[in-house]
PDB file of N, CA and C in Angstrom:
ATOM      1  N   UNK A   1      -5.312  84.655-125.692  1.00  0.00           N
ATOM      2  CA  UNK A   1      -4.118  83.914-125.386  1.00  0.00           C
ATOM      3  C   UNK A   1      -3.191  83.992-126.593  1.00  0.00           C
ATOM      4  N   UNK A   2      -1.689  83.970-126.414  1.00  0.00           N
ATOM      5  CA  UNK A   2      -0.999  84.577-127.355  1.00  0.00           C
ATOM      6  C   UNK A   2      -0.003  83.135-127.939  1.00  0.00           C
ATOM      7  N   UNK A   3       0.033  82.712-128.782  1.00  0.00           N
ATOM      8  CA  UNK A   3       0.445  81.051-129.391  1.00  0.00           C
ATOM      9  C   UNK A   3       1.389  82.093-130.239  1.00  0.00           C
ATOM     10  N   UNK A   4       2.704  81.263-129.783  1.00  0.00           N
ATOM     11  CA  UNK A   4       4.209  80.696-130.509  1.00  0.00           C
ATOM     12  C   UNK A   4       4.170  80.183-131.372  1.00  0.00           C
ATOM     13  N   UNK A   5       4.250  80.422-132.655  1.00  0.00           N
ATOM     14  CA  UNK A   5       4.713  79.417-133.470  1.00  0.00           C
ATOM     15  C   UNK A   5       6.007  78.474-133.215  1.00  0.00           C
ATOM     16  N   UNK A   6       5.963  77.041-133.515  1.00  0.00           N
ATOM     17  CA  UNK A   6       7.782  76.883-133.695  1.00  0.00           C
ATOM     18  C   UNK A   6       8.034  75.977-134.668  1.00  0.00           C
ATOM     19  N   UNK A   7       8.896  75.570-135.345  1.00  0.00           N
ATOM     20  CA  UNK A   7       8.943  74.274-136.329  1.00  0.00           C
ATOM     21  C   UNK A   7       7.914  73.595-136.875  1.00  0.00           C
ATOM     22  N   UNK A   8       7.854  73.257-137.444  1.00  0.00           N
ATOM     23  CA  UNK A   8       6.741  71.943-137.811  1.00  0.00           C
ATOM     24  C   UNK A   8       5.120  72.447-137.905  1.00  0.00           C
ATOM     25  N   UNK A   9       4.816  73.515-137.355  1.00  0.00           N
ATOM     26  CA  UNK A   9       3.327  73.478-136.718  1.00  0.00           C
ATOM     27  C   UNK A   9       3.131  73.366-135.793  1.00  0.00           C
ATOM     28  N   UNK A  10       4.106  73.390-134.345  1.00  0.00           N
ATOM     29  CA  UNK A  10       4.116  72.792-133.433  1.00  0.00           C
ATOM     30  C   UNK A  10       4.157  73.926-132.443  1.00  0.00           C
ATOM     31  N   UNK A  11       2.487  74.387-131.543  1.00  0.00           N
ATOM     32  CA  UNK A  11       2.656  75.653-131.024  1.00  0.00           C
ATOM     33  C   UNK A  11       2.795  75.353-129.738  1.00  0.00           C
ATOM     34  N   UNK A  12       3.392  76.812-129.084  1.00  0.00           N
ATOM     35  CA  UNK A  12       3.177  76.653-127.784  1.00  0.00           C
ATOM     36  C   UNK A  12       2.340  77.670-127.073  1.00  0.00           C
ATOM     37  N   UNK A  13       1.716  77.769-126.073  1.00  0.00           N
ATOM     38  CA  UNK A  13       0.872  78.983-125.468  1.00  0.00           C
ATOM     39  C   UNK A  13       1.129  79.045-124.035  1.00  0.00           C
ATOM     40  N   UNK A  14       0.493  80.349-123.252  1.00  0.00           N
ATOM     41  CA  UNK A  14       0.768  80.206-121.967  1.00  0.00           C
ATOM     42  C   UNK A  14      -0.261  79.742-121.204  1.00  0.00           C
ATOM     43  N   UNK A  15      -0.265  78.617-120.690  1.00  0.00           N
ATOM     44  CA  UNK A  15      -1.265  78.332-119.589  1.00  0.00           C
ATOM     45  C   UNK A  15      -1.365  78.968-118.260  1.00  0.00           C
ATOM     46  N   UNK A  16      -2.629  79.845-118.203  1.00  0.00           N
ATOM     47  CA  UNK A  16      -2.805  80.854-116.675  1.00  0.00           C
ATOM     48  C   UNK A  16      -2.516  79.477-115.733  1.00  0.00           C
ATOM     49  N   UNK A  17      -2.765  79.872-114.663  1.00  0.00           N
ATOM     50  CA  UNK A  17      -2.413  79.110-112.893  1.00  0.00           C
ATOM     51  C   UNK A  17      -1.267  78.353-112.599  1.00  0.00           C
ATOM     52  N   UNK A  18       0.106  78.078-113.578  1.00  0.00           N
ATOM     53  CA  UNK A  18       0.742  77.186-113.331  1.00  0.00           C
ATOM     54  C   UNK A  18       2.391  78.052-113.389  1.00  0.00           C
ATOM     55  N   UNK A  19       2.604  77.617-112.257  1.00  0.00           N
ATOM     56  CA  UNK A  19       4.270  78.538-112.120  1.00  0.00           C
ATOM     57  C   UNK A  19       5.223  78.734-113.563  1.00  0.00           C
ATOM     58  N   UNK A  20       5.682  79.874-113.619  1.00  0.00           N
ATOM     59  CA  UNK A  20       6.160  79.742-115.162  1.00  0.00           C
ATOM     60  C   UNK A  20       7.367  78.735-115.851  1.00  0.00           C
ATOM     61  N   UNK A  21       7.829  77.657-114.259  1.00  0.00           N
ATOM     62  CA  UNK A  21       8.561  77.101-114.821  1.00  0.00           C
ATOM     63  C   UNK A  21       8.237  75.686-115.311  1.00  0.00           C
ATOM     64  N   UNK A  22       6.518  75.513-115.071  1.00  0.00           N
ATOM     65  CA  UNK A  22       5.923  74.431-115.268  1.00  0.00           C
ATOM     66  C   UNK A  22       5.225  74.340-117.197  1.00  0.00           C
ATOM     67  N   UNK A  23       4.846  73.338-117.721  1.00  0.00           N
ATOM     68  CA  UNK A  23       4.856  72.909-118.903  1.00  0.00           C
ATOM     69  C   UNK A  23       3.766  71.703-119.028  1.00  0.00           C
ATOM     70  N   UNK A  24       2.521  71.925-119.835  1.00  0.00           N
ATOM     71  CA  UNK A  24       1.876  71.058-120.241  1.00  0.00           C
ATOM     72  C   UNK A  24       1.664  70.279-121.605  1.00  0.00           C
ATOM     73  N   UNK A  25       2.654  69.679-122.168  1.00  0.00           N
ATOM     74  CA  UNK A  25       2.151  68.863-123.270  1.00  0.00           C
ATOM     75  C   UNK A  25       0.934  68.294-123.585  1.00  0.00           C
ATOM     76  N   UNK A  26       0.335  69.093-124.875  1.00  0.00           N
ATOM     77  CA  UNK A  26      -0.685  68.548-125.423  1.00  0.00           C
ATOM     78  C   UNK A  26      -0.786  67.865-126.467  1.00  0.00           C
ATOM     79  N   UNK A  27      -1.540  67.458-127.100  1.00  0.00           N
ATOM     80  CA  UNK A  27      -1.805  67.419-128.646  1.00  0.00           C
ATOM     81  C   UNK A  27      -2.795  66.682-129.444  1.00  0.00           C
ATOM     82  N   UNK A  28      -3.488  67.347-130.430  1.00  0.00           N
ATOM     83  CA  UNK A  28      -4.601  66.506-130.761  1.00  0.00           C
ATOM     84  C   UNK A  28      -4.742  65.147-131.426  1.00  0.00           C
ATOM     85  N   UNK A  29      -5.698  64.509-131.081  1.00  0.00           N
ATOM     86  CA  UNK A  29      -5.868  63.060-130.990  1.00  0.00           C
ATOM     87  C   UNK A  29      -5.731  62.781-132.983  1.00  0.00           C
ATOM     88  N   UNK A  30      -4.745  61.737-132.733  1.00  0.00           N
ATOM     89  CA  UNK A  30      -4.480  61.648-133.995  1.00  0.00           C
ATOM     90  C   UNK A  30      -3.523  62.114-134.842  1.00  0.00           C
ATOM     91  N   UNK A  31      -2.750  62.975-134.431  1.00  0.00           N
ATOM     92  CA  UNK A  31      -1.413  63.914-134.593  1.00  0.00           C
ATOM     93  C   UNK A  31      -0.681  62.929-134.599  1.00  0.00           C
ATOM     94  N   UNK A  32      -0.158  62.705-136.089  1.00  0.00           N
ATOM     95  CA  UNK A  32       0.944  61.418-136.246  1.00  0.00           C
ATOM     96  C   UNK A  32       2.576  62.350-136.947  1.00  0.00           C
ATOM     97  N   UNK A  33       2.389  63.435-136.055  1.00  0.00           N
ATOM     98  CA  UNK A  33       3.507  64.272-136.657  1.00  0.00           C
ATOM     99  C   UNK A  33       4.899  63.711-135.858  1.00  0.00           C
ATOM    100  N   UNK A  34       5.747  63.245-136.687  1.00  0.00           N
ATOM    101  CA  UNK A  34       7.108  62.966-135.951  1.00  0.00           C
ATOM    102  C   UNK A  34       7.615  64.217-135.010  1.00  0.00           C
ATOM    103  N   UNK A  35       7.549  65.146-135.405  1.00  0.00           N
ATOM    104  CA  UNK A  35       8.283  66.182-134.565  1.00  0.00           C
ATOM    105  C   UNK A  35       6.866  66.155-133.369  1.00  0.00           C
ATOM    106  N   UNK A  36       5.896  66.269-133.290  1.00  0.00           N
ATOM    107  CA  UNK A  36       5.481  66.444-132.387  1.00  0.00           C
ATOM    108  C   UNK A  36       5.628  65.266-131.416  1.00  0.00           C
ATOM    109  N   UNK A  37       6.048  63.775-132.087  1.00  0.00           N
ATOM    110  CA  UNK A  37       6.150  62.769-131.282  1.00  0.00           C
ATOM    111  C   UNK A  37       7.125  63.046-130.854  1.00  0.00           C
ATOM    112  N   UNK A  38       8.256  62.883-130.947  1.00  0.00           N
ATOM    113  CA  UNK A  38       9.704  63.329-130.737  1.00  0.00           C
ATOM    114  C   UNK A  38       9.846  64.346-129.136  1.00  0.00           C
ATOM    115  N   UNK A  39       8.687  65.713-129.561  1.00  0.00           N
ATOM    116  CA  UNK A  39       8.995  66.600-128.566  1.00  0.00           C
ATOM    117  C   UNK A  39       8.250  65.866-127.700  1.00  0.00           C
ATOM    118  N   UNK A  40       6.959  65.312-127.703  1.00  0.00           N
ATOM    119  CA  UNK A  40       6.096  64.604-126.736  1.00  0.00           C
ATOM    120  C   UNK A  40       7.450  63.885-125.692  1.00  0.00           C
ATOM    121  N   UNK A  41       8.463  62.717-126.635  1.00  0.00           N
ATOM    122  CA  UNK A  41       8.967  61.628-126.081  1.00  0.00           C
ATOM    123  C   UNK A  41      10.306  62.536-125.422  1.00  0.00           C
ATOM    124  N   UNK A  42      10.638  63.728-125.883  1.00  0.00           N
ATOM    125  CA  UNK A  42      11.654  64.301-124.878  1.00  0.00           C
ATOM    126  C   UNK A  42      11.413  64.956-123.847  1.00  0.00           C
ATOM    127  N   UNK A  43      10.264  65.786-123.314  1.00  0.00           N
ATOM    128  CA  UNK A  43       9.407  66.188-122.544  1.00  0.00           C
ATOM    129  C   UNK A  43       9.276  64.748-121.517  1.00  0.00           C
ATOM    130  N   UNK A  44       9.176  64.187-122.040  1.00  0.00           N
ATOM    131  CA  UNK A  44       9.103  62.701-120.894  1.00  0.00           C
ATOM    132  C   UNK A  44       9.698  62.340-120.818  1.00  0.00           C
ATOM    133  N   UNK A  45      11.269  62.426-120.934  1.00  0.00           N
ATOM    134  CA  UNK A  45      12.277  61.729-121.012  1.00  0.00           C
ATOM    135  C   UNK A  45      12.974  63.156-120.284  1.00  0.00           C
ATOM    136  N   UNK A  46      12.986  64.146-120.142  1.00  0.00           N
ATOM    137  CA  UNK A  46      12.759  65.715-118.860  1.00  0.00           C
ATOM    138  C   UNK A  46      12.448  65.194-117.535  1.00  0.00           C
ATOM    139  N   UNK A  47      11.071  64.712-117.730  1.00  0.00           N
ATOM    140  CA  UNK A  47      10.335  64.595-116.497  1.00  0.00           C
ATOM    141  C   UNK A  47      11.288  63.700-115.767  1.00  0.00           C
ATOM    142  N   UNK A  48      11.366  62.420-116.328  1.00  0.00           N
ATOM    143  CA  UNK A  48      11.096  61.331-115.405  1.00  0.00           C
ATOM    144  C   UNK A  48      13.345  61.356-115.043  1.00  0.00           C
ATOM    145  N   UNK A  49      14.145  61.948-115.445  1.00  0.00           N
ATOM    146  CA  UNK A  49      15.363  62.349-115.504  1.00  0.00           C
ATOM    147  C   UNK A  49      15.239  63.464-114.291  1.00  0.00           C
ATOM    148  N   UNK A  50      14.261  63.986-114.014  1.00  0.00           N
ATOM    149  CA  UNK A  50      14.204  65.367-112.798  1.00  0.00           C
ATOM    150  C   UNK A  50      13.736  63.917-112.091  1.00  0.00           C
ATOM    151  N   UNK A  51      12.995  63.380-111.982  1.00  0.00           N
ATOM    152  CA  UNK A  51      12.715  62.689-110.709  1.00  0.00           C
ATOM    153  C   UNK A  51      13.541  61.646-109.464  1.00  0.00           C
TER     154      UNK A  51
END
Protein backbone atom coordinates (compact mmCIF):
# COMPACT_ATOMS: atom_id res chain seq x y z
CA UNK A 1 0.00 0.00 0.00
CA UNK A 2 1.42 3.29 -1.11
CA UNK A 3 1.18 6.31 1.96
CA UNK A 4 1.26 10.16 1.10
CA UNK A 5 3.08 12.03 3.06
CA UNK A 6 1.47 15.57 3.96
CA UNK A 7 2.25 18.29 6.62
CA UNK A 8 2.81 17.53 10.02
CA UNK A 9 3.25 13.66 9.77
CA UNK A 10 -0.04 13.39 8.78
CA UNK A 11 -0.44 10.41 6.12
CA UNK A 12 -2.83 9.42 3.86
CA UNK A 13 -3.25 5.88 2.02
CA UNK A 14 -5.63 4.18 -0.26
CA UNK A 15 -8.19 2.06 1.25
CA UNK A 16 -9.17 -1.07 -1.28
CA UNK A 17 -13.32 -1.57 -1.42
CA UNK A 18 -14.47 1.94 -0.98
CA UNK A 19 -15.52 4.25 -4.03
CA UNK A 20 -12.69 6.67 -4.68
CA UNK A 21 -14.71 9.44 -3.62
CA UNK A 22 -15.12 8.03 -0.14
CA UNK A 23 -12.55 8.81 2.93
CA UNK A 24 -11.73 7.18 6.20
CA UNK A 25 -10.25 9.13 9.04
CA UNK A 26 -8.03 7.47 11.29
CA UNK A 27 -5.61 7.96 13.90
CA UNK A 28 -3.71 6.49 16.62
CA UNK A 29 -4.94 6.43 20.09
CA UNK A 30 -3.31 9.15 21.80
CA UNK A 31 -2.29 11.44 18.87
CA UNK A 32 -2.52 14.84 20.57
CA UNK A 33 -1.27 16.45 17.29
CA UNK A 34 -3.19 19.77 16.60
CA UNK A 35 -3.04 19.39 12.93
CA UNK A 36 -4.25 16.05 13.07
CA UNK A 37 -7.10 17.30 15.41
CA UNK A 38 -7.96 20.11 13.26
CA UNK A 39 -8.11 17.76 10.04
CA UNK A 40 -10.09 15.10 12.21
CA UNK A 41 -12.63 18.27 13.23
CA UNK A 42 -12.87 19.46 9.44
CA UNK A 43 -13.53 16.09 7.95
CA UNK A 44 -16.57 16.23 10.34
CA UNK A 45 -17.54 19.37 9.86
CA UNK A 46 -17.54 17.89 5.56
CA UNK A 47 -19.65 15.21 6.61
CA UNK A 48 -22.30 16.43 8.59
CA UNK A 49 -22.53 19.97 6.00
CA UNK A 50 -23.17 17.10 2.97
CA UNK A 51 -25.97 15.80 5.02
Amino acid sequence: MTATSTRGGVVTRPVRGLAPSRRAPARRAGDRRPLVRDYLRAAGQVVQAAR
